[in-house]
C-alpha atoms as a PDB file:
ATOM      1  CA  UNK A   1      93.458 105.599 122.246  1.00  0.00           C
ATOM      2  CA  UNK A   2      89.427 106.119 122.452  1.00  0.00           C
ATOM      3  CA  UNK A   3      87.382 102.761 122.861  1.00  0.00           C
ATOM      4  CA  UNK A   4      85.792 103.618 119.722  1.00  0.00           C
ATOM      5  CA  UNK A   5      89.202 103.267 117.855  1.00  0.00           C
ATOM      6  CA  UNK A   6      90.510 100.027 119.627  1.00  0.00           C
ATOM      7  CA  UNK A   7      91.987  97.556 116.730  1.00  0.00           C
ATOM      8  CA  UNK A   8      91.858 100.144 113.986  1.00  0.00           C
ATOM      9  CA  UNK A   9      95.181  99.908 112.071  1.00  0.00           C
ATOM     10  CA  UNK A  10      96.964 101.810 109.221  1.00  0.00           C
ATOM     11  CA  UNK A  11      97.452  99.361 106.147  1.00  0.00           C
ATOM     12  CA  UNK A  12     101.069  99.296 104.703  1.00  0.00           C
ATOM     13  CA  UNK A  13     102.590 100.300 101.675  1.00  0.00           C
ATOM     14  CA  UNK A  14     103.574  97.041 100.093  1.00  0.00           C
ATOM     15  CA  UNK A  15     106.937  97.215  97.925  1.00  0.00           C
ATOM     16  CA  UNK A  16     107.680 100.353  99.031  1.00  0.00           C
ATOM     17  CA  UNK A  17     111.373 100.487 100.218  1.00  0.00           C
ATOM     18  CA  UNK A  18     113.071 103.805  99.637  1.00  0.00           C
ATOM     19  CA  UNK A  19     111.109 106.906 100.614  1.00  0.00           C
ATOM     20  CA  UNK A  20     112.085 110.553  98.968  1.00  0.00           C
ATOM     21  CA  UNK A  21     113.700 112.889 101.640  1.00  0.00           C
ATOM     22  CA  UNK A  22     112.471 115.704 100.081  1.00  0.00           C
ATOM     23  CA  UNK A  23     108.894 114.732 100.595  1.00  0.00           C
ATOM     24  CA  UNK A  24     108.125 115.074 104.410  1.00  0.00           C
ATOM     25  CA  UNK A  25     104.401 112.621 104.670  1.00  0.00           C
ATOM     26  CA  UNK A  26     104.198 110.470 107.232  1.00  0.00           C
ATOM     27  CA  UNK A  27     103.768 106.790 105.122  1.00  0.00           C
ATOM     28  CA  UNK A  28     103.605 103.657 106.894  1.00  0.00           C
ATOM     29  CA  UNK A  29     105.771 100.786 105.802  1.00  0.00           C
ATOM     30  CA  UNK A  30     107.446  97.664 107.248  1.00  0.00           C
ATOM     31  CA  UNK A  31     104.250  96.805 109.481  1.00  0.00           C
ATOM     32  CA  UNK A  32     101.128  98.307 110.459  1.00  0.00           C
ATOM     33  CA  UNK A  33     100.242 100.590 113.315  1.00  0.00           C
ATOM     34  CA  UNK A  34      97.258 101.662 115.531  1.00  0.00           C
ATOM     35  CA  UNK A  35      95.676 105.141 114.674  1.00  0.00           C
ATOM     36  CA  UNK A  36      92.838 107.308 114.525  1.00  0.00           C
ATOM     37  CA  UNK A  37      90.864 107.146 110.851  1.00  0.00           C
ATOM     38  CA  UNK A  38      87.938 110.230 111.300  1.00  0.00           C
ATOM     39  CA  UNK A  39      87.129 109.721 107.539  1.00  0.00           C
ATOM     40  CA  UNK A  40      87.015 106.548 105.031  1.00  0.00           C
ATOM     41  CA  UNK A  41      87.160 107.203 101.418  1.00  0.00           C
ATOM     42  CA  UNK A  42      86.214 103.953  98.336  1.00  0.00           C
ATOM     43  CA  UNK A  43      86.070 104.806  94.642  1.00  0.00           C
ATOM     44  CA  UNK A  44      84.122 102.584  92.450  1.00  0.00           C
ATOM     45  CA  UNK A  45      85.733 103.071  88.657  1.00  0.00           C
ATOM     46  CA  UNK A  46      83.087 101.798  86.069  1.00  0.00           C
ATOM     47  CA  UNK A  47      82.868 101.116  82.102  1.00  0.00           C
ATOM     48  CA  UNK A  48      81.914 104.284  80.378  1.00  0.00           C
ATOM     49  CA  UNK A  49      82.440 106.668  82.715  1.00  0.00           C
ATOM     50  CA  UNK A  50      80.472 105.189  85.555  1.00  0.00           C
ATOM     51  CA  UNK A  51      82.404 106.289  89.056  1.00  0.00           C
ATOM     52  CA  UNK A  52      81.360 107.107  92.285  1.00  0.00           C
ATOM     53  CA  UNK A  53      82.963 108.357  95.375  1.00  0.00           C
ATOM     54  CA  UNK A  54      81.843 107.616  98.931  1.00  0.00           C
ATOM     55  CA  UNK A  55      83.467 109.211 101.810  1.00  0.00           C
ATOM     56  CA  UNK A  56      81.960 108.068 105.924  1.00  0.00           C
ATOM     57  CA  UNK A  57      83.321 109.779 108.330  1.00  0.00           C
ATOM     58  CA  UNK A  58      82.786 109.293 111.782  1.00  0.00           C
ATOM     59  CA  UNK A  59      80.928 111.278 114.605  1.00  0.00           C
END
């Protein structure tokens, strides 16, 4: 793993215990796990309409 990624873990998807075998993503659950994030996405939902999107990704 690149220096620049040491510590960065996937979160977990809480309560989720059965997974669909006909779906094939790759979903963490049970604990978390080192990997490489190139791109962060955060949605702000306002009254009215008001949302925004912001999306950083990395060098």
């Amino acid at each position: 793993m690149s220096e620049s990624y040491a510590g960065v873990v996937s979160a977990i998807n809480a309560n989720l215990d059965t997974l669909d075998p006909g779906i094939d993503l790759d979903i963490v659950t049970k604990a978390a796990r080192p990997c490489r994030i190139d791109a962060v996405l955060s949605t702000s939902l306002g009254f009215g309409g008001q949302n925004a999107v912001l999306v950083l990704q990395g060098p």
